[in-house]
N, C-alpha and C. Protein backbone atom coordinates (compact mmCIF):
# COMPACT_ATOMS: atom_id res chain seq x y z
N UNK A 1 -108.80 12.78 12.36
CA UNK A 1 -108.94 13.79 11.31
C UNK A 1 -109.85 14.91 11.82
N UNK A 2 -109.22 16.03 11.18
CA UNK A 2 -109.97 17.08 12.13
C UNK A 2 -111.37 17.85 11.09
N UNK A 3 -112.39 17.64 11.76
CA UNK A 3 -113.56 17.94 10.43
C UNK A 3 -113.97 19.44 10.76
N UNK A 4 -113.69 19.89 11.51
CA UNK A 4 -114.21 21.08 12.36
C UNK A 4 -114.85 22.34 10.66
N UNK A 5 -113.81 22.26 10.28
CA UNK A 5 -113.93 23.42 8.93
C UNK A 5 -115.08 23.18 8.01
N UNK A 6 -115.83 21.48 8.19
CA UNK A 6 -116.78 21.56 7.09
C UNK A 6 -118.12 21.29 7.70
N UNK A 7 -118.20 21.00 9.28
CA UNK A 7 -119.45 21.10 10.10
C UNK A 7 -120.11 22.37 9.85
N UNK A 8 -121.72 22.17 9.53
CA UNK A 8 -122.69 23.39 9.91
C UNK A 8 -123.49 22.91 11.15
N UNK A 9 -123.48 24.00 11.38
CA UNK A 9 -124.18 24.58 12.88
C UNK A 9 -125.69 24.75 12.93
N UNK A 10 -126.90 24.01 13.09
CA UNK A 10 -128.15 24.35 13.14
C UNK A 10 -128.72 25.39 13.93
N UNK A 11 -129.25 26.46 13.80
CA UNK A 11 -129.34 27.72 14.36
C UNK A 11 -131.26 27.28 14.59
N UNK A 12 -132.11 27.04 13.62
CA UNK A 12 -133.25 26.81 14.26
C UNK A 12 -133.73 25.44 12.95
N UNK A 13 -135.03 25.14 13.27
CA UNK A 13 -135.53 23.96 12.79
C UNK A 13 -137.09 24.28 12.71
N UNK A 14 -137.53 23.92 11.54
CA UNK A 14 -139.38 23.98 11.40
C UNK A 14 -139.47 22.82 10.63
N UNK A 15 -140.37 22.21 11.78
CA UNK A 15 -141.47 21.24 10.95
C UNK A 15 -142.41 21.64 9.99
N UNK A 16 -142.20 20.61 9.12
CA UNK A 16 -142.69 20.46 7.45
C UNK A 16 -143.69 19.85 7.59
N UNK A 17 -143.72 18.42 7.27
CA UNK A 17 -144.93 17.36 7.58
C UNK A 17 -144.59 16.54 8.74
N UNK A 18 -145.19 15.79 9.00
CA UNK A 18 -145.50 14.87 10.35
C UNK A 18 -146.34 13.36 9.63
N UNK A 19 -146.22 12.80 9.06
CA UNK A 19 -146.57 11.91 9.09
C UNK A 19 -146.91 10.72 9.42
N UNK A 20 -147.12 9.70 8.71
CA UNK A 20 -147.37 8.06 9.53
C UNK A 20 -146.07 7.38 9.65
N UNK A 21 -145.24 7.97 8.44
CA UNK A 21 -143.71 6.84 8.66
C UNK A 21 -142.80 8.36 8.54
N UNK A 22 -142.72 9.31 7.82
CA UNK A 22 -141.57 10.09 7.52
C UNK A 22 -142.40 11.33 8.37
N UNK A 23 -141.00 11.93 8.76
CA UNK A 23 -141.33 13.72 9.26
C UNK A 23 -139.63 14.19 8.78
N UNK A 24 -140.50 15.83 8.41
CA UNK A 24 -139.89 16.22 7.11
C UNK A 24 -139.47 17.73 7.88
N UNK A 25 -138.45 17.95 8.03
CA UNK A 25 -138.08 19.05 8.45
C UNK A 25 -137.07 20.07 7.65
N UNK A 26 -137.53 21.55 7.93
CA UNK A 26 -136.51 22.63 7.05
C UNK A 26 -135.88 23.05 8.02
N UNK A 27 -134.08 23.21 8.45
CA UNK A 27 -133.44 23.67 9.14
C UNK A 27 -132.67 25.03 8.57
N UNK A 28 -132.55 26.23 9.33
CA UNK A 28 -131.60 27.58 8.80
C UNK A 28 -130.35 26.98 9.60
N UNK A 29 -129.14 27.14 9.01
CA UNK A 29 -127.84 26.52 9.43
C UNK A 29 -126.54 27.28 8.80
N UNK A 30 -125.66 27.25 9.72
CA UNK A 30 -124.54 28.13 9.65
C UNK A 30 -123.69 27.60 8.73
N UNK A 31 -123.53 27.95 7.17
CA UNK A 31 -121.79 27.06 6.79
C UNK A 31 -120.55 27.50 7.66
N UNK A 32 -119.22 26.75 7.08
CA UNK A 32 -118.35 26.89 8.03
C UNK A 32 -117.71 28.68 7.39
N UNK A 33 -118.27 28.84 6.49
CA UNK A 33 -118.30 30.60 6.03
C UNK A 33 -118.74 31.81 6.61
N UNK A 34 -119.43 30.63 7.62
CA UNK A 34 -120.78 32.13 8.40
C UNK A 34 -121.90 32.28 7.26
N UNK A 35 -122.13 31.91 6.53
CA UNK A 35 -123.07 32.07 5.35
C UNK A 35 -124.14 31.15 6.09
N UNK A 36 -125.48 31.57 6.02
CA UNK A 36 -126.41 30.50 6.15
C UNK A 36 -127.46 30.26 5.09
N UNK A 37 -127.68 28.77 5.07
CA UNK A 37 -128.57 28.22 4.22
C UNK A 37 -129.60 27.08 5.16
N UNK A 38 -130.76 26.61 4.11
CA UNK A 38 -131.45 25.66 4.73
C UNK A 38 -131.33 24.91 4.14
N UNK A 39 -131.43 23.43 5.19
CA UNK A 39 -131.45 22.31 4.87
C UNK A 39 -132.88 21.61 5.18
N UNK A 40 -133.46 20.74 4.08
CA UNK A 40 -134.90 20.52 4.20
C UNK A 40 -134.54 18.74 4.14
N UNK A 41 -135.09 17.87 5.06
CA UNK A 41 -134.41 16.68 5.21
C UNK A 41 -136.17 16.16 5.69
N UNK A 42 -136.09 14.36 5.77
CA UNK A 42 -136.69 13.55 6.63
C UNK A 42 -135.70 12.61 7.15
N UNK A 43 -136.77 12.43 8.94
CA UNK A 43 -135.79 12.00 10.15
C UNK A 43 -136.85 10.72 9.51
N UNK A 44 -135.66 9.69 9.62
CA UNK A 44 -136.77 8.05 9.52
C UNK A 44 -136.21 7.43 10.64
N UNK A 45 -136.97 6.67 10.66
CA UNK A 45 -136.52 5.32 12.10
C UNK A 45 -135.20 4.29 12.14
N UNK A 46 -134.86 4.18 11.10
CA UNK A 46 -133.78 3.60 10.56
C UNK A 46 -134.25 1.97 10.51
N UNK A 47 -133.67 1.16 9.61
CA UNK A 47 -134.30 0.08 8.94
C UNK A 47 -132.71 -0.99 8.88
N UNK A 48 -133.13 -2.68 8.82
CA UNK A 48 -132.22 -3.21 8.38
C UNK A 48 -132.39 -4.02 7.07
N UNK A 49 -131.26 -4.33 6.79
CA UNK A 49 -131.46 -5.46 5.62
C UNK A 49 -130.75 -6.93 5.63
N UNK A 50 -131.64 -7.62 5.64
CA UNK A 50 -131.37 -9.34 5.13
C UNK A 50 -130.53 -10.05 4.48
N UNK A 51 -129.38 -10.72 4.37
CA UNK A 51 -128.75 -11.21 2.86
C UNK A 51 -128.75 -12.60 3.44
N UNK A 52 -129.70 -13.64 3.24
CA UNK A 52 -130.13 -14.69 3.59
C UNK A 52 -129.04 -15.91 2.74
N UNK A 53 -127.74 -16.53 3.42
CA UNK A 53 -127.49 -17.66 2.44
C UNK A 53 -127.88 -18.89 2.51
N UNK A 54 -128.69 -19.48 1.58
CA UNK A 54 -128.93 -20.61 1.75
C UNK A 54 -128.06 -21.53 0.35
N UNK A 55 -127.87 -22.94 1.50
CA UNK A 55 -127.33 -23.70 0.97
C UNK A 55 -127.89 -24.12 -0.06
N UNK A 56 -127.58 -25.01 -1.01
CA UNK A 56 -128.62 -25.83 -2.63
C UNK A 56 -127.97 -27.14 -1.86
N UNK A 57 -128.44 -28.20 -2.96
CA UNK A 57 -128.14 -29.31 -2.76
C UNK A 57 -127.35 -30.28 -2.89
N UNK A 58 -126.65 -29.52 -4.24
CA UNK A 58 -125.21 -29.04 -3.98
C UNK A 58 -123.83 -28.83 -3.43
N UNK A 59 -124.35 -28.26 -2.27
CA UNK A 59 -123.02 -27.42 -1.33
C UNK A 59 -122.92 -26.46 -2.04
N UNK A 60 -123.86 -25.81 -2.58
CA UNK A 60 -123.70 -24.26 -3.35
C UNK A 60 -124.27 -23.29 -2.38
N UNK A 61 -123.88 -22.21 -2.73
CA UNK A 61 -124.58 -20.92 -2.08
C UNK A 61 -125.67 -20.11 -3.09
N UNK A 62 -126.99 -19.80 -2.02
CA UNK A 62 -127.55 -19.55 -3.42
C UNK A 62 -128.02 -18.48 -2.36
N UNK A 63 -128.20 -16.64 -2.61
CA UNK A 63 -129.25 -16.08 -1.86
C UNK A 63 -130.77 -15.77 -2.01
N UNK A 64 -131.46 -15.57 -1.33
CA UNK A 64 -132.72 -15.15 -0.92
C UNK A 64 -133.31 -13.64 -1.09
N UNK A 65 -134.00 -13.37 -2.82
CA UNK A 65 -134.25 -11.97 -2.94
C UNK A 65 -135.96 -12.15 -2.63
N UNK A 66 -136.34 -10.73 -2.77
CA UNK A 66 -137.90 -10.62 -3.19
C UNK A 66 -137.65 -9.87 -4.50
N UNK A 67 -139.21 -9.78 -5.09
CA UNK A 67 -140.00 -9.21 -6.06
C UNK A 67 -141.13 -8.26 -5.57
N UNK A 68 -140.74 -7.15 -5.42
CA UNK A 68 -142.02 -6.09 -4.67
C UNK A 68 -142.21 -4.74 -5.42
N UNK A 69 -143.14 -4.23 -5.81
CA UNK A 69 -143.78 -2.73 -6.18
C UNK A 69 -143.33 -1.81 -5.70
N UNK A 70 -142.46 -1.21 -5.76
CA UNK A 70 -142.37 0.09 -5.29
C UNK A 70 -143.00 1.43 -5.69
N UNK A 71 -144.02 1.61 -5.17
CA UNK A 71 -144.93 3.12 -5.24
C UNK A 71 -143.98 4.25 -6.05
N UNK A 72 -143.62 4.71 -5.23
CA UNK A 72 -142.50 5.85 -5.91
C UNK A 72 -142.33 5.95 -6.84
N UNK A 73 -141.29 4.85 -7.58
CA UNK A 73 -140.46 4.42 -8.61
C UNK A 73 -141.57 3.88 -9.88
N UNK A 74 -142.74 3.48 -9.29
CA UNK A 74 -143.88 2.77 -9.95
C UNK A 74 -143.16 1.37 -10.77
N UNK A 75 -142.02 0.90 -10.17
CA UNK A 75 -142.08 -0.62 -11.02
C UNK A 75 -141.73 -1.57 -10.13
N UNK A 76 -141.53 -2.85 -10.43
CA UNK A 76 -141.43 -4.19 -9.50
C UNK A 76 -139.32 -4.10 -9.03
N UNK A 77 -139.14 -4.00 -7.87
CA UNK A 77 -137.96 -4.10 -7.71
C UNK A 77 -137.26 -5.57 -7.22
N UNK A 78 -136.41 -5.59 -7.59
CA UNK A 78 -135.31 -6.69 -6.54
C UNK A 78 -134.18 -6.65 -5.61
N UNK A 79 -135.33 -6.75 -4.67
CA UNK A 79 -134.13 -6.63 -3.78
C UNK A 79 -134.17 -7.37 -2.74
N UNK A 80 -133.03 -7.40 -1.61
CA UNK A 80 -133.02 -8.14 -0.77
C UNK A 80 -134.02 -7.51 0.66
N UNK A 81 -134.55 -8.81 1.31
CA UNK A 81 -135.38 -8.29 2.32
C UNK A 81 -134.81 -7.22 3.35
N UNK A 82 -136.08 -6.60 3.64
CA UNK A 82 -135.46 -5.28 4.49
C UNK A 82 -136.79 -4.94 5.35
N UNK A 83 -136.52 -4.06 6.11
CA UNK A 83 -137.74 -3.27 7.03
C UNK A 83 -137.06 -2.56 8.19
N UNK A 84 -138.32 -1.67 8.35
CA UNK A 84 -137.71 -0.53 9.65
C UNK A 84 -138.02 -0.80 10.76
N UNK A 85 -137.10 -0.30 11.52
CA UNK A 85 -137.27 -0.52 12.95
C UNK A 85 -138.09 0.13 13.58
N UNK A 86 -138.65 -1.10 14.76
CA UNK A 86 -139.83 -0.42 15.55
C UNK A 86 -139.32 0.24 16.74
N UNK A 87 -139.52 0.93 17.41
CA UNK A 87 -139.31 2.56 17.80
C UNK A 87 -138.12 1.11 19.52
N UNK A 88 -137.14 1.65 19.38
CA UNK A 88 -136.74 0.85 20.75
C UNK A 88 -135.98 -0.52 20.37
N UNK A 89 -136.37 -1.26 19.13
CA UNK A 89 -136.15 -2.86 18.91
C UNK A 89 -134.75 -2.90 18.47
N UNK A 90 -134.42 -3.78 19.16
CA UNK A 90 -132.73 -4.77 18.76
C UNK A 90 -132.63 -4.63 17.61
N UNK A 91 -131.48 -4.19 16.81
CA UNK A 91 -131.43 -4.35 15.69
C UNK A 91 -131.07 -6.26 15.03
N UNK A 92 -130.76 -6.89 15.83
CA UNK A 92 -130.66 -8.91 15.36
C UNK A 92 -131.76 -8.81 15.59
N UNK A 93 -132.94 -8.60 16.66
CA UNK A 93 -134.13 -9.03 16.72
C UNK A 93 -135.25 -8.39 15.76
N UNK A 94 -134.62 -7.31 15.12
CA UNK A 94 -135.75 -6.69 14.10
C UNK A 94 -135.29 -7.58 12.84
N UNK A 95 -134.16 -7.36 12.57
CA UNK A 95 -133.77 -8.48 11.07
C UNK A 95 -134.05 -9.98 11.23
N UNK A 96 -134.41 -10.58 12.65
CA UNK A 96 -135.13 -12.05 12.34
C UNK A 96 -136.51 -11.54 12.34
N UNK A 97 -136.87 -10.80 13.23
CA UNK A 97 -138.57 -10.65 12.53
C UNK A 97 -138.53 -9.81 11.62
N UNK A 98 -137.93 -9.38 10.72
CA UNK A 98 -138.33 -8.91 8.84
C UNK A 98 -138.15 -10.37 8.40
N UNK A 99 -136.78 -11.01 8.52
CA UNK A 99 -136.98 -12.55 7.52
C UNK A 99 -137.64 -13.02 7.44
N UNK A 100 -138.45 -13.69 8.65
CA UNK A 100 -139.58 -14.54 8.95
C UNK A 100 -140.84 -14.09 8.59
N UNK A 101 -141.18 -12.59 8.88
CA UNK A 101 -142.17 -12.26 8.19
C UNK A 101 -142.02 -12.05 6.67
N UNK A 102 -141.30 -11.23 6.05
CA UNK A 102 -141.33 -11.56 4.71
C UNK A 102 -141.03 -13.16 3.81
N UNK A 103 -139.73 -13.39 4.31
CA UNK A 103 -139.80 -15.06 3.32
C UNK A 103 -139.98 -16.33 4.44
N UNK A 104 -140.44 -16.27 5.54
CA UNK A 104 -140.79 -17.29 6.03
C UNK A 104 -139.74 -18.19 6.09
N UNK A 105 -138.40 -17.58 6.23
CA UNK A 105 -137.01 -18.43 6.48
C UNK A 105 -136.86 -18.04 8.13
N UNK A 106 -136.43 -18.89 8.84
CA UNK A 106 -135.48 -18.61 10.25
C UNK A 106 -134.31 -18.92 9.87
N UNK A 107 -133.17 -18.60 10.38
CA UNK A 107 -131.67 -18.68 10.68
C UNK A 107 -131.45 -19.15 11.80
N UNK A 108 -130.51 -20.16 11.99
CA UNK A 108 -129.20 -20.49 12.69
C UNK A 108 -128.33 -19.99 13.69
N UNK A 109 -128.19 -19.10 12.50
CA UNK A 109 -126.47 -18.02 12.70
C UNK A 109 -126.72 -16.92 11.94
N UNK A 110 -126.04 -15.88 12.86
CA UNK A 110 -126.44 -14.02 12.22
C UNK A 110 -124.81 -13.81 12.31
N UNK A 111 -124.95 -12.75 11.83
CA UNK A 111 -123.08 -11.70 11.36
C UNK A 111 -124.08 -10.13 11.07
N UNK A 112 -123.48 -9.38 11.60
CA UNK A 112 -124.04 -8.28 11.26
C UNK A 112 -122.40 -7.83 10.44
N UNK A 113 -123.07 -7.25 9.18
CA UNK A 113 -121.96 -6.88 8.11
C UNK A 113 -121.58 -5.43 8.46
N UNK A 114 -122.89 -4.37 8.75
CA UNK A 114 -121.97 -2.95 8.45
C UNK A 114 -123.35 -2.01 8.34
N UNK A 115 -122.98 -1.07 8.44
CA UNK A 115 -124.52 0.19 8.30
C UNK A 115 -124.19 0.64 6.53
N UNK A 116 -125.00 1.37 6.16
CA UNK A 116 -125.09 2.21 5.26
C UNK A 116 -126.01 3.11 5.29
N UNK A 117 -125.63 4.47 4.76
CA UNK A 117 -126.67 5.69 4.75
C UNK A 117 -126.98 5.47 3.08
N UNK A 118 -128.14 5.26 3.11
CA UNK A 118 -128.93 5.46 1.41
C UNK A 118 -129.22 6.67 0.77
N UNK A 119 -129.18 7.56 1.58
CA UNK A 119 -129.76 8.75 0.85
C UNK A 119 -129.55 10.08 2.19
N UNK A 120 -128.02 10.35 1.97
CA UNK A 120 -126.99 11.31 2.75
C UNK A 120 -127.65 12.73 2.65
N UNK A 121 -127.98 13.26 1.89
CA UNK A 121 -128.44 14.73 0.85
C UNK A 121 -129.76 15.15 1.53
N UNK A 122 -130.74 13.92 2.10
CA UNK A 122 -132.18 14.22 2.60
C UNK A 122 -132.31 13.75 3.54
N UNK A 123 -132.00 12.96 4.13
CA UNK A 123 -132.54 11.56 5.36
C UNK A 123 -131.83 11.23 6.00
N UNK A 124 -131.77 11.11 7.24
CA UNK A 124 -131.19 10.58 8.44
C UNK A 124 -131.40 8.97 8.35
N UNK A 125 -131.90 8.17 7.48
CA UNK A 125 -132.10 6.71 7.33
C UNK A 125 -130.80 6.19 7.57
N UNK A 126 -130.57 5.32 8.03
CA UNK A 126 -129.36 4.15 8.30
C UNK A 126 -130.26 3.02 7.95
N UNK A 127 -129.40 1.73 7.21
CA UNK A 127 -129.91 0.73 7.06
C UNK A 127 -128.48 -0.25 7.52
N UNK A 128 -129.17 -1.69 8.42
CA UNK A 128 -128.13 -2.10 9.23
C UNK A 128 -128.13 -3.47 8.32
N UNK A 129 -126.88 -3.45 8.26
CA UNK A 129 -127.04 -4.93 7.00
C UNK A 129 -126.44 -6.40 7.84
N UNK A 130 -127.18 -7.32 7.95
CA UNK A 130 -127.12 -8.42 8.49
C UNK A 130 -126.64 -9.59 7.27
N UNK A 131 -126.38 -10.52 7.46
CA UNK A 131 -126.43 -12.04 7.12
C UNK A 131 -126.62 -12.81 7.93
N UNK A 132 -127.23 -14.02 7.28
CA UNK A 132 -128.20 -15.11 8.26
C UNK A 132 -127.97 -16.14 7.00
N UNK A 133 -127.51 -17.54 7.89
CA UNK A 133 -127.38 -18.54 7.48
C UNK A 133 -128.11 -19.79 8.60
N UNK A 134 -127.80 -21.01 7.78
CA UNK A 134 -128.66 -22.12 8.71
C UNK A 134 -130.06 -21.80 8.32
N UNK A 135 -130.42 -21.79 7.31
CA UNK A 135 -132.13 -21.59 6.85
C UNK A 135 -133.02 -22.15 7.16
N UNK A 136 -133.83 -21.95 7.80
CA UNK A 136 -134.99 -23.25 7.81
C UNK A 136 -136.14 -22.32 7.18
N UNK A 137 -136.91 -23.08 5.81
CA UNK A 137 -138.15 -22.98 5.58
C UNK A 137 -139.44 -22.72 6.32
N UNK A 138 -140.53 -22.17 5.87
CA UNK A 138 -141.47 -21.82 7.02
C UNK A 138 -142.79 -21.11 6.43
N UNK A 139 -143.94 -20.45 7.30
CA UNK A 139 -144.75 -19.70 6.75
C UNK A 139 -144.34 -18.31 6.63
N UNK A 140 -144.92 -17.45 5.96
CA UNK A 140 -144.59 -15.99 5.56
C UNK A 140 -145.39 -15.58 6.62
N UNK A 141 -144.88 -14.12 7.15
CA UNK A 141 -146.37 -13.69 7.41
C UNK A 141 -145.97 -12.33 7.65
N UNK A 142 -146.22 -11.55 6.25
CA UNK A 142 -147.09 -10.91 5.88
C UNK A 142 -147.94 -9.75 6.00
N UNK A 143 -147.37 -8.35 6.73
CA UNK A 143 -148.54 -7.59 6.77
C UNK A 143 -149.34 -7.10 5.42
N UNK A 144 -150.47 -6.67 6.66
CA UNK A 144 -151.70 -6.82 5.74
C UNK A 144 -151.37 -5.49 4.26
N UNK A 145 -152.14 -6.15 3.25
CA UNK A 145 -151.09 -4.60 1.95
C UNK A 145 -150.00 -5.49 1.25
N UNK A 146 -149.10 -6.55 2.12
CA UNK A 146 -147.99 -6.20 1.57
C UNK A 146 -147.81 -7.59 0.59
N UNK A 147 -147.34 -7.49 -0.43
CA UNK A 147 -147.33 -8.49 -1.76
C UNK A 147 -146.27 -8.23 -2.21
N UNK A 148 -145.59 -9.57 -2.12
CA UNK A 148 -143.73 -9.36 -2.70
C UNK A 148 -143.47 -11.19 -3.25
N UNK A 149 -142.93 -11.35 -3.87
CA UNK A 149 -142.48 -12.98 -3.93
C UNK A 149 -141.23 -12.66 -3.70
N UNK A 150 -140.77 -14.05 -3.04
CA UNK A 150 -140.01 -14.35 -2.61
C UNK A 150 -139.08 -15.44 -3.49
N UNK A 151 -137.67 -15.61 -3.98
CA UNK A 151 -136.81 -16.81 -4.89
C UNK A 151 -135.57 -16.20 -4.54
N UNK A 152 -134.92 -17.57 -4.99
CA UNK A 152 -133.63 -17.30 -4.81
C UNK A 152 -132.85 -17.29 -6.05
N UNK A 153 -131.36 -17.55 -5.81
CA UNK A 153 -130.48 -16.36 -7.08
C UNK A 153 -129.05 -17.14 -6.73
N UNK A 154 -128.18 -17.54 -7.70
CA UNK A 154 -126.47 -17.64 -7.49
C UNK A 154 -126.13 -16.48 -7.03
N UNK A 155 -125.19 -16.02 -6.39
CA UNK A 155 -124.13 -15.09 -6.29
C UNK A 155 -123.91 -14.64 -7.71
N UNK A 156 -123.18 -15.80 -8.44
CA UNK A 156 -123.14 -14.90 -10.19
C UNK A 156 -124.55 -14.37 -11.10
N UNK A 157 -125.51 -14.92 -10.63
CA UNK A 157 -126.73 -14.05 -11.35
C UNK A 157 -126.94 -12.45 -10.69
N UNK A 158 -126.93 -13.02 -9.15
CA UNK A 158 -126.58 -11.67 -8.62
C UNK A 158 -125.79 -10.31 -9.06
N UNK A 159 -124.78 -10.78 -9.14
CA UNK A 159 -123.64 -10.02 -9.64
C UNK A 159 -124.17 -9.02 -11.09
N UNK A 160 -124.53 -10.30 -11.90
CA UNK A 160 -125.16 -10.28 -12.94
C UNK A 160 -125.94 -8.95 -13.09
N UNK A 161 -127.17 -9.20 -12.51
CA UNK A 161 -128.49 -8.35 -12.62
C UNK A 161 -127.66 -7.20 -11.98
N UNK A 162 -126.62 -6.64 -10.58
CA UNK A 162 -126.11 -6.09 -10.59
C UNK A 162 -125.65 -4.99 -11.92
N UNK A 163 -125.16 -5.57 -12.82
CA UNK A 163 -124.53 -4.83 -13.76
C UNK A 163 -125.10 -5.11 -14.72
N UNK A 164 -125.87 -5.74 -15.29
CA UNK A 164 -126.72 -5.14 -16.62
C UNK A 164 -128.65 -4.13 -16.46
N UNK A 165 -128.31 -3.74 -15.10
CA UNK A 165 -129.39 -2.86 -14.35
C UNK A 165 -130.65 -3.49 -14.05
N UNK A 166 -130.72 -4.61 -13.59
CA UNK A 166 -131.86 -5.42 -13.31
C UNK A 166 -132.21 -5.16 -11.97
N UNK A 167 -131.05 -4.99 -11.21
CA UNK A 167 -131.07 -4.48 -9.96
C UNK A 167 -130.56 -3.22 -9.66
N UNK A 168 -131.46 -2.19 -9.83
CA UNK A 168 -130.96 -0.88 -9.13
C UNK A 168 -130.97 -0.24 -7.76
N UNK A 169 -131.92 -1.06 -6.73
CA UNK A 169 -131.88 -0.62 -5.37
C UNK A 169 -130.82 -0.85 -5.07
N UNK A 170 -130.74 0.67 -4.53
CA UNK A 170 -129.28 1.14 -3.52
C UNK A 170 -128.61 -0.09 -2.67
N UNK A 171 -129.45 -0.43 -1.86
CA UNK A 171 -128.84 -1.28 -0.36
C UNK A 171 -128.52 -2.28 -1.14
N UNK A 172 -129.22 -3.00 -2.18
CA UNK A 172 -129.18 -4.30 -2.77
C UNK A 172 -127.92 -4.21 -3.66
N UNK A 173 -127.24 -3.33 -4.29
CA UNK A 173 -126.42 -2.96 -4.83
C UNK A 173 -124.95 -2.79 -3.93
N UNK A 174 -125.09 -2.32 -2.59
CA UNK A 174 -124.28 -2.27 -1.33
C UNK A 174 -124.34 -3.61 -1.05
N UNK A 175 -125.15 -4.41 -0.78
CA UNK A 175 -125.67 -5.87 -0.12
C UNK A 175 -124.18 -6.50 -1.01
N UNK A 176 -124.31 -6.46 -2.73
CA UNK A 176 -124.26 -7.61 -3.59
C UNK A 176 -122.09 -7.37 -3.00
N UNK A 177 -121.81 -6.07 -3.01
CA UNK A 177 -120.37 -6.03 -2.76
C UNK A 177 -120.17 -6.87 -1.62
N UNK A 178 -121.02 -7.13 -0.78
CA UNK A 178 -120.45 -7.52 0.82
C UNK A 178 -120.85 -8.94 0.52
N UNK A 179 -121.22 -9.57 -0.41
CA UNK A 179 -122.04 -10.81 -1.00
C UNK A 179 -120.76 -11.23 -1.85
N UNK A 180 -120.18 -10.74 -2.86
CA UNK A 180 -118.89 -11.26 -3.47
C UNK A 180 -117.55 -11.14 -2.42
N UNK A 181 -117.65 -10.50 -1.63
CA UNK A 181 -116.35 -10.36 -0.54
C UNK A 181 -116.29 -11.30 0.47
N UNK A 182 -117.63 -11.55 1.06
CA UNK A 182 -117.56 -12.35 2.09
C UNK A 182 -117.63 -14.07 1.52
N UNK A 183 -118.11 -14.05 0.46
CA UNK A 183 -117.86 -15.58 -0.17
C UNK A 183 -116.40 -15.58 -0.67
N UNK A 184 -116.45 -14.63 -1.18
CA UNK A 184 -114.17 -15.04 -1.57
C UNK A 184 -113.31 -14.94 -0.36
N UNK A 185 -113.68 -14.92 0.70
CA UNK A 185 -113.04 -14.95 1.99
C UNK A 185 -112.54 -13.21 2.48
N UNK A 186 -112.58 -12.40 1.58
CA UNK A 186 -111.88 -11.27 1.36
C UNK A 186 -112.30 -10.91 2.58
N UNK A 187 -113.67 -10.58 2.91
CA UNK A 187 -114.32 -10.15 4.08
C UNK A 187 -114.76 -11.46 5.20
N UNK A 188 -114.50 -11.05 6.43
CA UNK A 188 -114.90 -11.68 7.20
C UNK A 188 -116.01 -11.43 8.50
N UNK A 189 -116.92 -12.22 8.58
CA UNK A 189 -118.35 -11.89 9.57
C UNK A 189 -117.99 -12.85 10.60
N UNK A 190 -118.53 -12.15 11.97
CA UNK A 190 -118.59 -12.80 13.18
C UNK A 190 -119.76 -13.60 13.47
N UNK A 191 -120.06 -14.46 13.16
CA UNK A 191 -121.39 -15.51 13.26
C UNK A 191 -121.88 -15.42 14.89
N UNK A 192 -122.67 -15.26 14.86
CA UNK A 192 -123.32 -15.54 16.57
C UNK A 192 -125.13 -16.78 16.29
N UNK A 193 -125.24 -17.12 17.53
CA UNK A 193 -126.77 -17.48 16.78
C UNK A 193 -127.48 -16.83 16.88
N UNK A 194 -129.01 -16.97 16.94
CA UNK A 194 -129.71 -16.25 16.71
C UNK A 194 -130.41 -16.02 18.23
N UNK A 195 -130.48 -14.82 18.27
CA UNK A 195 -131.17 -14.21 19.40
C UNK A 195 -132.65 -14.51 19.82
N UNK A 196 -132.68 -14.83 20.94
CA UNK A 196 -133.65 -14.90 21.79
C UNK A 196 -134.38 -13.68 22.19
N UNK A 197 -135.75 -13.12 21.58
CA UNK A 197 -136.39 -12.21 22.79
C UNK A 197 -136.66 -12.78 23.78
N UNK A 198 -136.13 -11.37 24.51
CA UNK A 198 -136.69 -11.22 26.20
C UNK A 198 -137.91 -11.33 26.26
N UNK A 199 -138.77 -11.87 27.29
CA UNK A 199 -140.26 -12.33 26.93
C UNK A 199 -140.74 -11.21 28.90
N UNK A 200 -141.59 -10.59 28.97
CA UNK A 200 -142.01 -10.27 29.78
C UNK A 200 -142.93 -10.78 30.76
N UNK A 201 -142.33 -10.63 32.39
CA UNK A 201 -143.69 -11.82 33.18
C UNK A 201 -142.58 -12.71 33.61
């Protein structure tokens, strides 16, 4: 497909802020009119997200959310574990160290599901969405600041809080579609195990 007619052209770029996690830039840019406008955006590091299945006792599937504060928004959200990548890191090896540090689960077996852009209009963010099965229990750990609980959830409560607005984060809302597809067989993930870091020396 040919996109050529709706690309703009960046002609120059000024830094805005510089910060500790976001930098915020205003670009002057060509439409495909010759008209120019600016675009005022933040570049982020890009981040993945978690959809942890663990088995019940059962033979049920049950997943793995948190309970965390979000500043911004100022209220307690639910969503599934997530975090950004450190400048260079594997994206399997950043989503086992977010699990382990936030709910103190290891995995088995990984499937990476699919990317998503959260917020197209401002941010260069990508979030890389994983699943991890074979759970094993464990310690949290935790950076320092950070306070979230950790429980788990059916697929149908999921769904649930989905649609009577209990759950409004974006990714978690993206997560829950790839969460009813891949349990009805509809969708299918390539399981691998879990990656080994390279250790230096």
């Amino acid at each position: 497909m040919d996109n050529r007619h709706l690309v703009e052209e960046k002609l120059s770029s000024e830094e805005l802020v510089k910060g500790h996690f976001l930098h915020v830039f205003r670009d002057t840019v060509k439409l495909p009119d010759g008209v120019t406008a600016t675009r005022e955006y933040m570049v982020h590091p890009g981040a993945v997200m978690i959809v942890p299945l663990l088995e019940d006792t059962e033979g049920g599937i049950r997943v793995v959310l948190e309970r965390q504060f979000r500043y911004p928004v100022g209220q307690v959200m639910v969503e599934f574990p997530a975090g950004k990548l450190d400048s260079g890191e594997d994206l399997q090896l950043c989503a086992q160290r977010e699990l382990l540090e936030e709910t103190g689960f290891t995995a088995s077996e990984w499937a990476r599901a699919g990317v998503l852009h959260p917020v197209i209009s401002y941010s260069t963010e990508f979030i890389d969405i994983w699943f991890a099965r074979g759970l094993t229990p464990g310690a949290r750990q935790l950076d320092p600041g950070e306070f979230l609980d950790v429980f788990t959830a059916s697929p149908k409560e999921l769904l649930q809080w989905c649609q009577d607005g209990t759950i409004t984060d974006g990714k978690t809302l993206a997560a829950a579609l790839w969460v009813q597809n891949v349990l009805s067989g509809a969708w299918l993930l390539n399981w691998r195990p879990a990656a080994v870091p390279v250790r230096a020396g």
